[in-house]
PDB file of N, CA and C in Angstrom:
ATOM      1  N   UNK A   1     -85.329 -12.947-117.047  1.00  0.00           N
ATOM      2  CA  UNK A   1     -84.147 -13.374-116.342  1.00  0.00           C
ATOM      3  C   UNK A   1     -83.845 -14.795-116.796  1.00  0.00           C
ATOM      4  N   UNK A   2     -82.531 -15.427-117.478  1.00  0.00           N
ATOM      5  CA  UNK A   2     -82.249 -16.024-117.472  1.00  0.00           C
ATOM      6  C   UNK A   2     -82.156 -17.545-116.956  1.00  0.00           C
ATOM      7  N   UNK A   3     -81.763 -16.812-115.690  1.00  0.00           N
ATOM      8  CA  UNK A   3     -80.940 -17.952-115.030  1.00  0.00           C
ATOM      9  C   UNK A   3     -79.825 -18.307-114.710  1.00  0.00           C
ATOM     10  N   UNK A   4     -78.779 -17.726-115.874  1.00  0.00           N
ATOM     11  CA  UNK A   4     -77.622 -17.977-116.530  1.00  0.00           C
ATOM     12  C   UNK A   4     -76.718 -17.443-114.908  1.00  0.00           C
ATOM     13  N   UNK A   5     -77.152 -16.422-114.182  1.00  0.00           N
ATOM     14  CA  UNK A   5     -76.261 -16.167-112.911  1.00  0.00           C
ATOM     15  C   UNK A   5     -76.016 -16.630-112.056  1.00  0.00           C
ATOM     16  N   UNK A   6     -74.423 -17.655-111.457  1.00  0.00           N
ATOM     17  CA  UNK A   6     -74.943 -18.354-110.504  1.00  0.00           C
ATOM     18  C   UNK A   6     -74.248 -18.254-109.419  1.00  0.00           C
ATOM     19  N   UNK A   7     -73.695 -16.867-109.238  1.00  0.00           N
ATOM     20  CA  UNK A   7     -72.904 -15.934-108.004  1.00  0.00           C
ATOM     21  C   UNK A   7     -74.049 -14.888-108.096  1.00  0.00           C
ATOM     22  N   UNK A   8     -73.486 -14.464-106.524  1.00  0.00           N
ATOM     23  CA  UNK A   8     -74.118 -12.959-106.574  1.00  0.00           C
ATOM     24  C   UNK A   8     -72.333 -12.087-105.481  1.00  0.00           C
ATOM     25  N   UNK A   9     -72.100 -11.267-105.679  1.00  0.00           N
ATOM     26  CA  UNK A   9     -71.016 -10.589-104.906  1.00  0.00           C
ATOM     27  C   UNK A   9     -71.490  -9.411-104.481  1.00  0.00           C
ATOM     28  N   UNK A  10     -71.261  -9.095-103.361  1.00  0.00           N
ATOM     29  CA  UNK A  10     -72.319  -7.960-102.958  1.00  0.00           C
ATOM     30  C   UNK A  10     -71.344  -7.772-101.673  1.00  0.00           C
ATOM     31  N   UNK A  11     -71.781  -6.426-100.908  1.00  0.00           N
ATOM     32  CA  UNK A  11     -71.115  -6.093 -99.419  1.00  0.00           C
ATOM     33  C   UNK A  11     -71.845  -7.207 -98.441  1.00  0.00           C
ATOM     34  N   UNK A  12     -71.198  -7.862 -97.506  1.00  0.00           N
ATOM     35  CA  UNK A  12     -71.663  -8.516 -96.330  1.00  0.00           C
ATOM     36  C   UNK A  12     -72.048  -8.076 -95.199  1.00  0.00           C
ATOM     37  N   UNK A  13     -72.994  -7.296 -95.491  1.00  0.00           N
ATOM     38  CA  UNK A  13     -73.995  -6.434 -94.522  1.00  0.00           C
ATOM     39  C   UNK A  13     -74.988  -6.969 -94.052  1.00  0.00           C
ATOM     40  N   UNK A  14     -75.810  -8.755 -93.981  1.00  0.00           N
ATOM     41  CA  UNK A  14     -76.456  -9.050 -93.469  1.00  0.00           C
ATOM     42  C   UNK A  14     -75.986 -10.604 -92.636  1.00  0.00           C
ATOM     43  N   UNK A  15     -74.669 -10.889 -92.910  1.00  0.00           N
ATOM     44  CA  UNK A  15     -73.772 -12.511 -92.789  1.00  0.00           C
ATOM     45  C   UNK A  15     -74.662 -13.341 -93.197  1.00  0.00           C
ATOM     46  N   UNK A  16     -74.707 -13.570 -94.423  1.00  0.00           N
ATOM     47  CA  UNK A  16     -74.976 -14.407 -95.210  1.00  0.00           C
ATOM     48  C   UNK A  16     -74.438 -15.566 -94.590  1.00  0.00           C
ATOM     49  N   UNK A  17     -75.712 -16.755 -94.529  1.00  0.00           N
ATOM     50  CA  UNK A  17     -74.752 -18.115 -94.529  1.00  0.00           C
ATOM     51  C   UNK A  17     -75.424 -19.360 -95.690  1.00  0.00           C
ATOM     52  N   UNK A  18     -75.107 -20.104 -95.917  1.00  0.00           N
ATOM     53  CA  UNK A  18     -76.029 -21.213 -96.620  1.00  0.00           C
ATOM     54  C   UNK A  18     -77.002 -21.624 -96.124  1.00  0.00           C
ATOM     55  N   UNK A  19     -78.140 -21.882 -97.278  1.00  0.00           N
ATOM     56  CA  UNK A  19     -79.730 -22.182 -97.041  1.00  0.00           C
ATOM     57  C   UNK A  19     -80.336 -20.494 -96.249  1.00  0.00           C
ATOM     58  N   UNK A  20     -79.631 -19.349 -96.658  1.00  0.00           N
ATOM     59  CA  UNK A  20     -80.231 -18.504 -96.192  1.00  0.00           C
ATOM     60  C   UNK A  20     -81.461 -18.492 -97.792  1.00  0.00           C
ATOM     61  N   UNK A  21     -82.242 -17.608 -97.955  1.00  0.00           N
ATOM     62  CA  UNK A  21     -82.973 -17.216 -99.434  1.00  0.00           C
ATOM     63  C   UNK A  21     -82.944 -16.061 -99.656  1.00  0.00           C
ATOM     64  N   UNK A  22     -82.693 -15.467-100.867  1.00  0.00           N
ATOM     65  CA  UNK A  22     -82.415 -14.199-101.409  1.00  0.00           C
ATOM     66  C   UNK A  22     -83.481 -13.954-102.429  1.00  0.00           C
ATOM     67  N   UNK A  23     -84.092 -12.341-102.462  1.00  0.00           N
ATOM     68  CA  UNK A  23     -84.455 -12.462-104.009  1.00  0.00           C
ATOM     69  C   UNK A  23     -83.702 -11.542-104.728  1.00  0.00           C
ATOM     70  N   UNK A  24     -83.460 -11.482-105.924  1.00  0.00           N
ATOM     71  CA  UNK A  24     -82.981 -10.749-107.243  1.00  0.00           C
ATOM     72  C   UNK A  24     -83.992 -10.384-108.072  1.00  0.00           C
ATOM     73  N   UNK A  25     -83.522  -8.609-108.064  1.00  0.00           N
ATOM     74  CA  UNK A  25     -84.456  -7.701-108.792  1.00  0.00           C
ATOM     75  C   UNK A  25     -83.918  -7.355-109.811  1.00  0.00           C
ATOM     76  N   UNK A  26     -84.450  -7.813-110.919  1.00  0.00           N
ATOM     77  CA  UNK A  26     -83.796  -7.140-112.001  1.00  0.00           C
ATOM     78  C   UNK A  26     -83.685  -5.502-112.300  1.00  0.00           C
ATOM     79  N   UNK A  27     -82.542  -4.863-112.233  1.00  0.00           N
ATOM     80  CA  UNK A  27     -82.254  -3.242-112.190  1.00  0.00           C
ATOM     81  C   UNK A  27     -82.134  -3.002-113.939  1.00  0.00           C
ATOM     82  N   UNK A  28     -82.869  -2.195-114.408  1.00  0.00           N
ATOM     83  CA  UNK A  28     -82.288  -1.726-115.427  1.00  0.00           C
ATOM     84  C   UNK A  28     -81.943  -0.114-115.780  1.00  0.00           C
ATOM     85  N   UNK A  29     -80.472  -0.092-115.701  1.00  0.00           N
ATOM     86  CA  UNK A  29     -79.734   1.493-115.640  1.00  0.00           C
ATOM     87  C   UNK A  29     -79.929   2.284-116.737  1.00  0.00           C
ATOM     88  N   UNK A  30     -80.969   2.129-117.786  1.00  0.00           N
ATOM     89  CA  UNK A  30     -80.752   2.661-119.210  1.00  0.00           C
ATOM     90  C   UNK A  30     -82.118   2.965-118.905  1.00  0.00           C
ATOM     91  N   UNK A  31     -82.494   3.983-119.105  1.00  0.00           N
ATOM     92  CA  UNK A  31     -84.345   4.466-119.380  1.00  0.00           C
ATOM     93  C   UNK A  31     -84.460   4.160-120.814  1.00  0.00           C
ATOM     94  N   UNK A  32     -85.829   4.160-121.153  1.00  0.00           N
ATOM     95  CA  UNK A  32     -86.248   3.867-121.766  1.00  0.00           C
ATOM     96  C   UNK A  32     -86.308   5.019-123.107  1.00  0.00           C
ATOM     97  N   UNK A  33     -86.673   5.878-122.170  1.00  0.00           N
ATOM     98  CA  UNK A  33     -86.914   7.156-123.456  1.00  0.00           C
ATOM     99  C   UNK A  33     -86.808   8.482-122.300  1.00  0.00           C
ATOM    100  N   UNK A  34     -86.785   9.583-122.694  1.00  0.00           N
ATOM    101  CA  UNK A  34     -86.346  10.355-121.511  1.00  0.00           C
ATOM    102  C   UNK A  34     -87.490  11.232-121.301  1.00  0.00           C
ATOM    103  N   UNK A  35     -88.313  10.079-120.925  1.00  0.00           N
ATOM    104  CA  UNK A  35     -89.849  10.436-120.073  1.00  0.00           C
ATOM    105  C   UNK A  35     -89.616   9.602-119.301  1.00  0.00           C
ATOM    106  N   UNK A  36     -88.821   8.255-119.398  1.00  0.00           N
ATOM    107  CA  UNK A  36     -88.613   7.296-118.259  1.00  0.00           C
ATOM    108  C   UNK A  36     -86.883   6.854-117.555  1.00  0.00           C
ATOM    109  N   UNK A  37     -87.662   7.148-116.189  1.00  0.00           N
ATOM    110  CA  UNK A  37     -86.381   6.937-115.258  1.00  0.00           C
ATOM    111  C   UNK A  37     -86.179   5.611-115.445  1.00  0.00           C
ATOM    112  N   UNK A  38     -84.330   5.279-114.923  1.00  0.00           N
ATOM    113  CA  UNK A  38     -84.433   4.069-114.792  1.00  0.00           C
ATOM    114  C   UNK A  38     -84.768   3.012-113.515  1.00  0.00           C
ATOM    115  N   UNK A  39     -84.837   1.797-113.708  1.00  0.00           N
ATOM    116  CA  UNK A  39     -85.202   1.437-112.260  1.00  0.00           C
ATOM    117  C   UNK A  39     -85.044  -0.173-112.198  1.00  0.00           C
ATOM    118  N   UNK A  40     -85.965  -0.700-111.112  1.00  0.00           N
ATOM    119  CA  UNK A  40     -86.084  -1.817-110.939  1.00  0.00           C
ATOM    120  C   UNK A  40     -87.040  -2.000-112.738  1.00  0.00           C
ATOM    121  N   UNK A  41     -87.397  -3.421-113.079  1.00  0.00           N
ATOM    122  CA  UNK A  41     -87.465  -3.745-114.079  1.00  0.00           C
ATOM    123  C   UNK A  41     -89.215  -4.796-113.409  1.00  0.00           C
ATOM    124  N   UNK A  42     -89.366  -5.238-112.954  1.00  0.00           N
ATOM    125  CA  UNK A  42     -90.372  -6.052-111.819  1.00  0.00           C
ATOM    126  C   UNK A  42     -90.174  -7.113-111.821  1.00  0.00           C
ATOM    127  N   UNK A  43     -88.974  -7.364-112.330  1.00  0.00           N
ATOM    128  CA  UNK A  43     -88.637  -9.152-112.524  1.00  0.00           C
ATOM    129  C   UNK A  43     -87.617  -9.375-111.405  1.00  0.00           C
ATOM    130  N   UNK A  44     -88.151 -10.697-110.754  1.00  0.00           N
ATOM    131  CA  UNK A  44     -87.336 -11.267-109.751  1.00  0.00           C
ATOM    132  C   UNK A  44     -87.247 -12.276-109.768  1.00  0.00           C
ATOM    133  N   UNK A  45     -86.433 -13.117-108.634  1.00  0.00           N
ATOM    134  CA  UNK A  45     -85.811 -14.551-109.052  1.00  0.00           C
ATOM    135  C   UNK A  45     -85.573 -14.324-107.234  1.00  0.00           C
ATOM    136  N   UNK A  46     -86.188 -15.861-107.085  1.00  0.00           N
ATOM    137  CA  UNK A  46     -85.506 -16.375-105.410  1.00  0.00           C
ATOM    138  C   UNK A  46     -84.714 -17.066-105.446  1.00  0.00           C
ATOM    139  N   UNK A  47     -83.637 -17.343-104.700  1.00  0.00           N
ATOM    140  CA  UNK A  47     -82.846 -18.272-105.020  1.00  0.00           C
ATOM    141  C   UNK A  47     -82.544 -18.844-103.474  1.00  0.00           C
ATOM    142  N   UNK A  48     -81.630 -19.888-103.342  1.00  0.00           N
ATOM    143  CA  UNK A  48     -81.177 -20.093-102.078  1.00  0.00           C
ATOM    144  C   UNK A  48     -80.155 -20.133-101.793  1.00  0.00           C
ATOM    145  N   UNK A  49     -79.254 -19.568-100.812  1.00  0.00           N
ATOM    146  CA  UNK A  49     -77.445 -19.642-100.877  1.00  0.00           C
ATOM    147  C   UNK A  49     -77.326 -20.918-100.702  1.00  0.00           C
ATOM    148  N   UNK A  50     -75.973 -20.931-101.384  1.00  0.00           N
ATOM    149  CA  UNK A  50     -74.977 -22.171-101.099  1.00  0.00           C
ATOM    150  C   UNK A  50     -73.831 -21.456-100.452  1.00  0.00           C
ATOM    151  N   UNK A  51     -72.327 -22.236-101.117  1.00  0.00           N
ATOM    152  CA  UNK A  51     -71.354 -21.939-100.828  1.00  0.00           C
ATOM    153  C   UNK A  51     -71.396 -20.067-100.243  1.00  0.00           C
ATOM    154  N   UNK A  52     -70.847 -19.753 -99.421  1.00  0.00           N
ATOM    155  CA  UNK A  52     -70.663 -18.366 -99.359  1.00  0.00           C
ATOM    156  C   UNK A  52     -69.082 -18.094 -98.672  1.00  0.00           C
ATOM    157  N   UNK A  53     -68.383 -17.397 -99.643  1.00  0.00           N
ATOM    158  CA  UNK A  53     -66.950 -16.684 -99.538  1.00  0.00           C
ATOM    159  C   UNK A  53     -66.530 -15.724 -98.732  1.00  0.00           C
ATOM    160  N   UNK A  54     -66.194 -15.241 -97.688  1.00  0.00           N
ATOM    161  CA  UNK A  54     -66.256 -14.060 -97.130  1.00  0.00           C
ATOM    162  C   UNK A  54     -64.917 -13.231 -97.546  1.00  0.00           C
ATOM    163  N   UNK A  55     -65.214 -11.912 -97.289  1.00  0.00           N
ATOM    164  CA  UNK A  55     -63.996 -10.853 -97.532  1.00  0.00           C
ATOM    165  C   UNK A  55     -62.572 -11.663 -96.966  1.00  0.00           C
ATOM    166  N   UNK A  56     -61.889 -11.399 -97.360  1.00  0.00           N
ATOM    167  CA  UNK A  56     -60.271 -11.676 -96.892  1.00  0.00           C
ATOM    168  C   UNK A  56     -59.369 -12.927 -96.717  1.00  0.00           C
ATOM    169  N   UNK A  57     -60.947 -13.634 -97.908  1.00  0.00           N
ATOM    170  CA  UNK A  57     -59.877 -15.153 -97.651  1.00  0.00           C
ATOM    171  C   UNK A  57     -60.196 -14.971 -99.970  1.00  0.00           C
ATOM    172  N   UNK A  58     -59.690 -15.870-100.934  1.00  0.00           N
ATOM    173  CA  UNK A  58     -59.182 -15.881-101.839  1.00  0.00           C
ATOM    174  C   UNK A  58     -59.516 -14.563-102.788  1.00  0.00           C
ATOM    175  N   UNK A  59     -58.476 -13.185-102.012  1.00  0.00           N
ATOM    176  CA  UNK A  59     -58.365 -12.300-102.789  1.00  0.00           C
ATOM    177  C   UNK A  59     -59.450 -11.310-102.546  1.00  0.00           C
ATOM    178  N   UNK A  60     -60.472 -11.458-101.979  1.00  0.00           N
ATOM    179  CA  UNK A  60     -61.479 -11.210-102.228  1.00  0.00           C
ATOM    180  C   UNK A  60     -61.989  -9.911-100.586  1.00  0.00           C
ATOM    181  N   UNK A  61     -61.821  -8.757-101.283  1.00  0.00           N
ATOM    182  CA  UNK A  61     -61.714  -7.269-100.030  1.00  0.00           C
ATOM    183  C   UNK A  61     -62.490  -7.634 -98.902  1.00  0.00           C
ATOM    184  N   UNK A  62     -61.819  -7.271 -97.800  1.00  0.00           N
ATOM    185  CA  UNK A  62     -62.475  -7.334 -96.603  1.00  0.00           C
ATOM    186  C   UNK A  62     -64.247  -6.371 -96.824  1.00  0.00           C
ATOM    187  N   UNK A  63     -65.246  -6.951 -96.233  1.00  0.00           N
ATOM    188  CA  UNK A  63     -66.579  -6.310 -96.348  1.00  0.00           C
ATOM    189  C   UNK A  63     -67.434  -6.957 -97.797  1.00  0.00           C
ATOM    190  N   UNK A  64     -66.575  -7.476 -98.141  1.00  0.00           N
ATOM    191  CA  UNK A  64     -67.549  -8.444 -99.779  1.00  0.00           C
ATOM    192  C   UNK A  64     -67.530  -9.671 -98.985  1.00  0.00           C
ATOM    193  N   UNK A  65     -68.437 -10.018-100.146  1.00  0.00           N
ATOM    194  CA  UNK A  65     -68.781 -11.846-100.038  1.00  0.00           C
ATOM    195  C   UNK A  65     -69.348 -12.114-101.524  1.00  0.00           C
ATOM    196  N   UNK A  66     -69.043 -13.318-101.580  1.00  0.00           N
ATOM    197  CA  UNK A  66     -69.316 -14.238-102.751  1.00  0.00           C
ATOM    198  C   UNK A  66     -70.107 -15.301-102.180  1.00  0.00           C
ATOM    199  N   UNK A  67     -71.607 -15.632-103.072  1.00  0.00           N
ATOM    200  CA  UNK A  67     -72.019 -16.682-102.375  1.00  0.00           C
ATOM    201  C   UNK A  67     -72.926 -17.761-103.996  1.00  0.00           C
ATOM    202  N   UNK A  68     -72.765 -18.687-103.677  1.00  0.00           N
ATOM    203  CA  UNK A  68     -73.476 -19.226-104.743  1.00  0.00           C
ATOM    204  C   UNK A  68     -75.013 -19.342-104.463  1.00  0.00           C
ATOM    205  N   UNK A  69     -75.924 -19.326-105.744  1.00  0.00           N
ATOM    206  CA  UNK A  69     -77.401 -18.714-105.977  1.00  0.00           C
ATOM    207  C   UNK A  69     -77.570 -20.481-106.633  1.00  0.00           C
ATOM    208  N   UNK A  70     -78.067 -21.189-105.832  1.00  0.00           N
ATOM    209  CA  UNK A  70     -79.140 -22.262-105.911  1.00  0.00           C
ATOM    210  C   UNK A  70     -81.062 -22.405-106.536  1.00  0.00           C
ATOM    211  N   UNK A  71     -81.247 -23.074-106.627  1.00  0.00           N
ATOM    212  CA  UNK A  71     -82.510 -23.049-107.412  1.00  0.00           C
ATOM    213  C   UNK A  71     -83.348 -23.177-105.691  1.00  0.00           C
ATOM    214  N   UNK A  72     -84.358 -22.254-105.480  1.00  0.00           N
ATOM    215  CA  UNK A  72     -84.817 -22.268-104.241  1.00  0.00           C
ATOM    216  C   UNK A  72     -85.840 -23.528-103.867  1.00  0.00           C
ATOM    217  N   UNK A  73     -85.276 -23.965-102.995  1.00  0.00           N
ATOM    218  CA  UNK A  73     -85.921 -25.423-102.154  1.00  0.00           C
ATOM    219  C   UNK A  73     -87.396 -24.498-101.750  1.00  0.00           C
ATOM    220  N   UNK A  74     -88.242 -25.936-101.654  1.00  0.00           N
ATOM    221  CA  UNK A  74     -89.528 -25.067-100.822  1.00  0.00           C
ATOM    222  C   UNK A  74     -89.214 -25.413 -99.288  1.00  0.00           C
TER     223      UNK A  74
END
C-alpha cells in the first residue's frame, strides 16, 4: 500500500466524524490463477479521519460521505 490515498468515499453507515480511526484492507478483485479466489490481500493501513463530507451537501448522494484519511495519531 502506498499511501498515495487520501479520501476514502464509502456509504455513511457508521457517522463518521473526525479523529474517528479507520482501517483499510487491501481487496484484490483479480485471482490469482483459477485455483485462487479473490479476496482481501492481508495488507492494511490505519488511518485517522479528518475532514468528513456528508451526503447532500457538494453534489455528493444522500447516504455517502467523503472523509479525509490522516496518518494515525497514537
Amino acid at each position: 500500500m502506498s499511501g498515495a490515498k487520501r479520501h476514502e468515499v464509502r456509504p455513511n453507515d457508521r457517522a463518521f466524524v473526525a479523529g474517528d480511526r479507520v482501517v483499510l484492507k487491501e481487496w484484490d478483485p483479480t485471482p490469482l490463477n483459477s485455483y485462487m479466489a479473490h479476496g482481501y490481500t492481508g495488507a492494511e493501513a490505519l488511518f485517522t479521519i479528518g475532514h468528513v463530507s456528508e451526503g447532500g451537501t457538494w453534489g455528493l448522494p444522500s447516504g455517502l460521505c467523503v472523509f479525509t484519511l490522516l496518518e494515525a495519531q497514537p
